[in-house]
N, C-alpha and C. Protein backbone atom coordinates (compact mmCIF):
# COMPACT_ATOMS: atom_id res chain seq x y z
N UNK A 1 -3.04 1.31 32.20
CA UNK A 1 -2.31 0.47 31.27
C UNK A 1 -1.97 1.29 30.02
N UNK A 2 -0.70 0.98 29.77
CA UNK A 2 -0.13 1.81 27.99
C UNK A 2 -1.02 1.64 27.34
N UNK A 3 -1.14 2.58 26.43
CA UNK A 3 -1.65 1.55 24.73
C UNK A 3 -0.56 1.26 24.07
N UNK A 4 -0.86 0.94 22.58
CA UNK A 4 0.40 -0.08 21.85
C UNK A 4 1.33 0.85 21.51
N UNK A 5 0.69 2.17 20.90
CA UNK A 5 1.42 3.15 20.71
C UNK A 5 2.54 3.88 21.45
N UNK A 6 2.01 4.05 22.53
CA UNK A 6 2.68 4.42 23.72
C UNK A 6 3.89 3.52 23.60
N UNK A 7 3.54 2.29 23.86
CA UNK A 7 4.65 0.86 24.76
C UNK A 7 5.92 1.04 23.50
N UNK A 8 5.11 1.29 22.29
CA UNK A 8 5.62 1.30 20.99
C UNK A 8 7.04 2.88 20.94
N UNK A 9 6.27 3.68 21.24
CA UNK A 9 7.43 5.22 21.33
C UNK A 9 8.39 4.49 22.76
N UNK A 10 7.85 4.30 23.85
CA UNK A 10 8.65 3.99 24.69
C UNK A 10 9.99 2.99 24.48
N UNK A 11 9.56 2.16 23.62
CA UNK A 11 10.63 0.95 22.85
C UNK A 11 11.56 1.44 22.22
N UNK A 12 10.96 2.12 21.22
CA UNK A 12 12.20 3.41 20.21
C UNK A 12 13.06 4.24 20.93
N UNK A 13 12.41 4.63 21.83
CA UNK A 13 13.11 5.71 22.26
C UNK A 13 14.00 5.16 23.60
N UNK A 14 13.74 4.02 24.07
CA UNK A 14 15.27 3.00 24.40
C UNK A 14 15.79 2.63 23.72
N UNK A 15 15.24 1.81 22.49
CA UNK A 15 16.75 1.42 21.49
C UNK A 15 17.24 2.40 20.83
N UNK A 16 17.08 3.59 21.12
CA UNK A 16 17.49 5.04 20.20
C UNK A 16 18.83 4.84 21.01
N UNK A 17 19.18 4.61 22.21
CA UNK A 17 20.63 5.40 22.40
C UNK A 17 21.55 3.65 22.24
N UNK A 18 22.74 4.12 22.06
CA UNK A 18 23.56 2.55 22.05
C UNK A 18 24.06 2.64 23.19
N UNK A 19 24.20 2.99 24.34
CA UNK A 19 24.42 2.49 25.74
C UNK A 19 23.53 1.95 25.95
N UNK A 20 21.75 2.14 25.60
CA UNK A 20 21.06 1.49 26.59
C UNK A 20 20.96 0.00 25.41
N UNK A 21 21.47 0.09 24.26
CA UNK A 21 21.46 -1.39 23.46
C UNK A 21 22.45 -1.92 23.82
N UNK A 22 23.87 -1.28 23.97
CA UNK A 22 24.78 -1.96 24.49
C UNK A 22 24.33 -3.12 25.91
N UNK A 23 23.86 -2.17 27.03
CA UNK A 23 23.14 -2.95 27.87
C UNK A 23 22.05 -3.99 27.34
N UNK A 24 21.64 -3.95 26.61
CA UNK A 24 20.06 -5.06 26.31
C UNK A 24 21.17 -6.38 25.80
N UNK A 25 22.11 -5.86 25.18
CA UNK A 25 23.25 -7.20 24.54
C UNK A 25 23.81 -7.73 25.43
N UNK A 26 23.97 -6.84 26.52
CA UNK A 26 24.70 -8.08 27.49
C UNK A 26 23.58 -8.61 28.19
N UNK A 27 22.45 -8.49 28.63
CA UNK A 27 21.34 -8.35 29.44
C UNK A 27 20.93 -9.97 28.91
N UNK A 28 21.54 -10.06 27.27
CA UNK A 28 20.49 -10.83 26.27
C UNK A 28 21.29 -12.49 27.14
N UNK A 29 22.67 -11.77 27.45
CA UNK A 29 22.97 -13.43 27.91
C UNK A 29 22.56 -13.78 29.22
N UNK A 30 21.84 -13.67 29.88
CA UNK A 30 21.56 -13.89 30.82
C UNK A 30 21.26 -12.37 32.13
N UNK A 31 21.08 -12.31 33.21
CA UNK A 31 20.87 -11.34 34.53
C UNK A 31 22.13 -11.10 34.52
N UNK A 32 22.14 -9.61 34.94
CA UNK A 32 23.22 -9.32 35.60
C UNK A 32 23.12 -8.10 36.14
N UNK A 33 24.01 -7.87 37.92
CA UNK A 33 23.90 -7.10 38.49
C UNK A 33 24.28 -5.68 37.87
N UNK A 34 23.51 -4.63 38.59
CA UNK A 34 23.73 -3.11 37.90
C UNK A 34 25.32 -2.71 38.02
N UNK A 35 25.85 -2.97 38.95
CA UNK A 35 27.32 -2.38 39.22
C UNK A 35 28.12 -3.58 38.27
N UNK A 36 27.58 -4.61 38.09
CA UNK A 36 28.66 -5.12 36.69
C UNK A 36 28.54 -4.75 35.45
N UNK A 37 27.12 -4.26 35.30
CA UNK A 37 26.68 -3.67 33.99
C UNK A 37 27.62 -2.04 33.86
N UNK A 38 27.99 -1.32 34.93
CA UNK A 38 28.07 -0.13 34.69
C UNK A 38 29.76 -0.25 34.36
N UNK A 39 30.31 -1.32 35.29
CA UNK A 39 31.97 -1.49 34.76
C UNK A 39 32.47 -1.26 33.31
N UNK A 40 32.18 -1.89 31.82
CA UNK A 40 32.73 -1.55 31.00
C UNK A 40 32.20 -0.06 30.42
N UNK A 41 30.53 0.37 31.34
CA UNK A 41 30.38 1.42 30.49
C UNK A 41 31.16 2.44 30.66
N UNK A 42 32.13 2.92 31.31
CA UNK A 42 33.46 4.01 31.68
C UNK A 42 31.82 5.18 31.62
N UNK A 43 30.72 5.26 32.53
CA UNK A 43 29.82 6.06 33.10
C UNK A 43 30.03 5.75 35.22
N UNK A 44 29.14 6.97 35.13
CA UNK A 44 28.97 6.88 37.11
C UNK A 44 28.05 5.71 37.42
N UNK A 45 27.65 5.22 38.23
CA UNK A 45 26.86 4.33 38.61
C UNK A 45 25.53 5.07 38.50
N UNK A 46 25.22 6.15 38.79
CA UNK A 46 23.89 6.99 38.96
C UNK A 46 23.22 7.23 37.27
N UNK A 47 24.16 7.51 36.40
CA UNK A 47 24.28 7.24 34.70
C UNK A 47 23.77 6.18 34.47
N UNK A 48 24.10 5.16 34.89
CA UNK A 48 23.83 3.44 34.08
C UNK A 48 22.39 3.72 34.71
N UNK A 49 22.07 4.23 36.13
CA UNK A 49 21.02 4.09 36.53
C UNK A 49 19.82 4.50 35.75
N UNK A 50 20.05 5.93 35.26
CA UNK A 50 19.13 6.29 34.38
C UNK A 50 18.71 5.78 33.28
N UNK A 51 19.97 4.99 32.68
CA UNK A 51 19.67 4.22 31.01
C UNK A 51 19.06 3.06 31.37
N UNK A 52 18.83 2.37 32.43
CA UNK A 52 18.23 1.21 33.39
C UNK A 52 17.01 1.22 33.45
N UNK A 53 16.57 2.80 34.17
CA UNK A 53 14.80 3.52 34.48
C UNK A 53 14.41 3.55 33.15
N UNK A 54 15.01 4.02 31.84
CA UNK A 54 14.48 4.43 30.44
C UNK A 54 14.34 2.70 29.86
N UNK A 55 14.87 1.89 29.95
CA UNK A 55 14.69 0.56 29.60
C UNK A 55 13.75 0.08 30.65
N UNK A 56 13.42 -0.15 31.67
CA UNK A 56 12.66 -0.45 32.91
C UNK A 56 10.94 0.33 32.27
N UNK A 57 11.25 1.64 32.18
CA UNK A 57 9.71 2.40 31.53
C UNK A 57 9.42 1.23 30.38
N UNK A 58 10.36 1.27 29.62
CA UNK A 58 10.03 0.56 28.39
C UNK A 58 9.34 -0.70 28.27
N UNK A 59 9.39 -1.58 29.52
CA UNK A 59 9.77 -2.77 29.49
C UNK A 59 9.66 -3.71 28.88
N UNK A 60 11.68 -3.22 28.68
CA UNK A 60 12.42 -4.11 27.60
C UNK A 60 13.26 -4.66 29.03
N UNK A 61 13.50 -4.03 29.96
CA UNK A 61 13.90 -4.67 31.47
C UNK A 61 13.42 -4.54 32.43
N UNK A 62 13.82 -5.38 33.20
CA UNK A 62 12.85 -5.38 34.89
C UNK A 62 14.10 -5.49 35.42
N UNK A 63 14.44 -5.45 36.59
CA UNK A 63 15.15 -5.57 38.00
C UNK A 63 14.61 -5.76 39.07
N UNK A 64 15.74 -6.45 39.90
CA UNK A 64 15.20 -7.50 41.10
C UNK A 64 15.98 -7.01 42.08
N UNK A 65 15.66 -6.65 43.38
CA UNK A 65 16.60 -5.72 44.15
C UNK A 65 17.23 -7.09 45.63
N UNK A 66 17.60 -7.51 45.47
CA UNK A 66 18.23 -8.31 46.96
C UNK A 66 19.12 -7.56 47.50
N UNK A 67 18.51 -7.23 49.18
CA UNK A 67 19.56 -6.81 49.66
C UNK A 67 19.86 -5.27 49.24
N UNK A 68 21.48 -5.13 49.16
CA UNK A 68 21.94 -4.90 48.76
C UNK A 68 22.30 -4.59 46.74
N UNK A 69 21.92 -5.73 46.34
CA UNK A 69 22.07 -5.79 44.87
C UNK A 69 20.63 -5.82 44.41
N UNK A 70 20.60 -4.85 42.76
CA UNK A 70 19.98 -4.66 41.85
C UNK A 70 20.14 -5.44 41.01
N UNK A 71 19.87 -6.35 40.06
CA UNK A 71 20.19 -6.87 39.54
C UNK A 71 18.90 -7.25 37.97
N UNK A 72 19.72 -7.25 37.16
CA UNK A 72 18.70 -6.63 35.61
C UNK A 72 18.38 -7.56 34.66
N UNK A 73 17.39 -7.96 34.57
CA UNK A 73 17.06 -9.40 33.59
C UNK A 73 16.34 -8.69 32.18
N UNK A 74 16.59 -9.22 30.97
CA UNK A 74 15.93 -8.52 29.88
C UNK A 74 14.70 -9.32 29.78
N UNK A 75 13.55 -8.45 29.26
CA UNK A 75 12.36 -9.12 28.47
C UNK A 75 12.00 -9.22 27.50
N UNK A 76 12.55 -10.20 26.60
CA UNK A 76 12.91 -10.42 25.37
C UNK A 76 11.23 -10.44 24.89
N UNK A 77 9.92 -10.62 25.33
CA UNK A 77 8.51 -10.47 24.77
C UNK A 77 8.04 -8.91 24.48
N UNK A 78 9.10 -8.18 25.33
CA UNK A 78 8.91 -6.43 25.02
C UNK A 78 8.66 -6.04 23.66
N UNK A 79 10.02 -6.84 22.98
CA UNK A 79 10.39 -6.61 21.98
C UNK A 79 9.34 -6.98 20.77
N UNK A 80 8.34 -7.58 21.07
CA UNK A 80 7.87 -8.31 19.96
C UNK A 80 7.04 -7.33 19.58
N UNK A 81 6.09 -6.14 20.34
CA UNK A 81 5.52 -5.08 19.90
C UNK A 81 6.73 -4.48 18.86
N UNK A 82 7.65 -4.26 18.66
CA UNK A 82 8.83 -3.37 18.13
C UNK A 82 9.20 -4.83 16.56
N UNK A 83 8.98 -5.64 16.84
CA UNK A 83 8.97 -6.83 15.85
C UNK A 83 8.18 -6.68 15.05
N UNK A 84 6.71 -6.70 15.30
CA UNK A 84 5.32 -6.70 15.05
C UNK A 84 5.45 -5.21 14.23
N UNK A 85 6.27 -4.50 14.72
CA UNK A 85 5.78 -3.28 13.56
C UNK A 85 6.48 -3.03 12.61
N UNK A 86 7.73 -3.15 12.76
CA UNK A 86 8.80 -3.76 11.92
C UNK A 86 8.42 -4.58 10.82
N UNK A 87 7.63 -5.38 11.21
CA UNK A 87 7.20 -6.75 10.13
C UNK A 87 5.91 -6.17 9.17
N UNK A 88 5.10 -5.22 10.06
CA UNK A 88 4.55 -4.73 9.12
C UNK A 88 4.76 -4.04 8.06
N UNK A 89 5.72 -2.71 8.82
CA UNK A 89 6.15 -1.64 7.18
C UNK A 89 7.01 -2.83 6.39
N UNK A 90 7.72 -3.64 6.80
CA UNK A 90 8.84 -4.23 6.01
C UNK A 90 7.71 -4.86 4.47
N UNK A 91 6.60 -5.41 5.23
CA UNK A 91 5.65 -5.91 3.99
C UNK A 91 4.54 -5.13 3.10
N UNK A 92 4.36 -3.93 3.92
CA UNK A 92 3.82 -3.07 2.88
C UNK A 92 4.98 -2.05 1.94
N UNK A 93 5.94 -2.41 2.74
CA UNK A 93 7.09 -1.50 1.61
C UNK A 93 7.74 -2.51 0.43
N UNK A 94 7.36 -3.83 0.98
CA UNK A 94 7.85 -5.01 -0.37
C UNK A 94 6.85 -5.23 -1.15
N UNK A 95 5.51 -4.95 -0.91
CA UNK A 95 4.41 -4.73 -1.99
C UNK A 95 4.42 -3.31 -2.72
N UNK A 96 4.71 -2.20 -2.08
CA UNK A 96 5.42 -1.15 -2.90
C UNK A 96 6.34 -1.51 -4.18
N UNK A 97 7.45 -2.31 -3.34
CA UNK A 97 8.44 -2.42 -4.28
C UNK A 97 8.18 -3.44 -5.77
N UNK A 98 7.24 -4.36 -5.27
CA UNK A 98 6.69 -5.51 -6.06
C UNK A 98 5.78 -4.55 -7.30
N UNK A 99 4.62 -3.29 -6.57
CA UNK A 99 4.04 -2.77 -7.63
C UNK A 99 5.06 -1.97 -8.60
N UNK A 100 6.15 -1.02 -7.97
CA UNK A 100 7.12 -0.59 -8.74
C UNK A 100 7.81 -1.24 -9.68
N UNK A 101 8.02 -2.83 -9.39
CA UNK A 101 8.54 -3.29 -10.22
C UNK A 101 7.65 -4.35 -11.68
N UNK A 102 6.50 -4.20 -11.18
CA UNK A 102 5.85 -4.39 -12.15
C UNK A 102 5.41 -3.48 -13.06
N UNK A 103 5.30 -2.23 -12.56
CA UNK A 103 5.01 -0.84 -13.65
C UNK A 103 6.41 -0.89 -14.54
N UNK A 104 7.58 -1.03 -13.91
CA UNK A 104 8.84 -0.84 -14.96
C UNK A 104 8.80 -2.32 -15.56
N UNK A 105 8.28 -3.30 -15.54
CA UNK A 105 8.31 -4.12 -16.62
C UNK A 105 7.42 -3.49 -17.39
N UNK A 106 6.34 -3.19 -17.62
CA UNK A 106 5.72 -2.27 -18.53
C UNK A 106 5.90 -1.47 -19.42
N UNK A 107 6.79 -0.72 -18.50
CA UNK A 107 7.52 0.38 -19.48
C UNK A 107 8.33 0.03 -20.41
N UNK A 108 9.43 -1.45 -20.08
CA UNK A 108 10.16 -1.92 -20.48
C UNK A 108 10.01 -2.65 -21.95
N UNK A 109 8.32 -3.01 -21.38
CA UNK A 109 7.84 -3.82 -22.75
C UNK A 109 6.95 -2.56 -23.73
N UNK A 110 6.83 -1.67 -23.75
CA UNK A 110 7.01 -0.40 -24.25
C UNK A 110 4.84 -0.08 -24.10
N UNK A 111 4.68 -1.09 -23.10
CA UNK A 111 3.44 -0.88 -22.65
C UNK A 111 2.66 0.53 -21.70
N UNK A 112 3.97 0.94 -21.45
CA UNK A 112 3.20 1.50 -19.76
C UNK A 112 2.57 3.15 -20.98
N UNK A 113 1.89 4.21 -19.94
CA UNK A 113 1.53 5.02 -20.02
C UNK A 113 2.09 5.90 -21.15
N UNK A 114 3.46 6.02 -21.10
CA UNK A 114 4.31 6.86 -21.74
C UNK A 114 4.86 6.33 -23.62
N UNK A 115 3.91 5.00 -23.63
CA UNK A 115 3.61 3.67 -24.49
C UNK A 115 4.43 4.70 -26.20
N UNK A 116 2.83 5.86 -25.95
CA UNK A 116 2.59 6.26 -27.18
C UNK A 116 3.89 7.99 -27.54
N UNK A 117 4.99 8.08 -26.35
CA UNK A 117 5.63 8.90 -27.10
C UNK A 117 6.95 8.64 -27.58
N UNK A 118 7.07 6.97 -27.77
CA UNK A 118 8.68 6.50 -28.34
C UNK A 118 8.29 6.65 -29.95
């Protein structure tokens, strides 16, 4: 089994390219077979395949093979490791910003450190 880290680089490094996001956007409305997915990408079929396996590692997609057809459903719970970390820096960088902006009221009120060389 991954660890978080792992599942975590594996996530990035699918939403790193915009073909394989392009795919997750259409993916988002519902399944759809690999050879309809590969039509607007103006790529080979063996191409889409690979950006498919790198989302599939990730899993941010799974596929279902009938037959003949492949066909690619997204897993929108993938994502929530990639949410989850997101949500973290976003709130230790707004408590950053919160302490920054309380040191420059300081300064402002001619309190802070630098008080005694105006």
């Amino acid at each position: 089994m991954l660890n978080n880290e792992t599942r975590l680089n594996l996530a990035f490094r699918a939403l790193s390219d915009t073909t394989r996001r392009n795919i997750l956007t259409r993916l988002s409305k519902g399944a759809i077979p690999v050879n309809e997915l590969a039509k607007p990408l103006g790529m080979s079929l063996p191409a889409v395949m690979q950006h498919i396996a790198v989302l599939e590692k990730s899993g941010l997609v799974r596929s279902i093979k009938v037959g003949r057809v492949r066909t690619c459903i997204v897993e929108p719970k993938a994502l929530n490791l990639v949410d989850k970390w997101i949500n973290q820096r976003r709130a230790e960088w707004e408590m950053h910003f919160d302490h920054l902006g309380e040191y420059l009221k300081t300064l402002d009120k001619g309190d802070g450190p630098n008080a005694r060389d105006k």
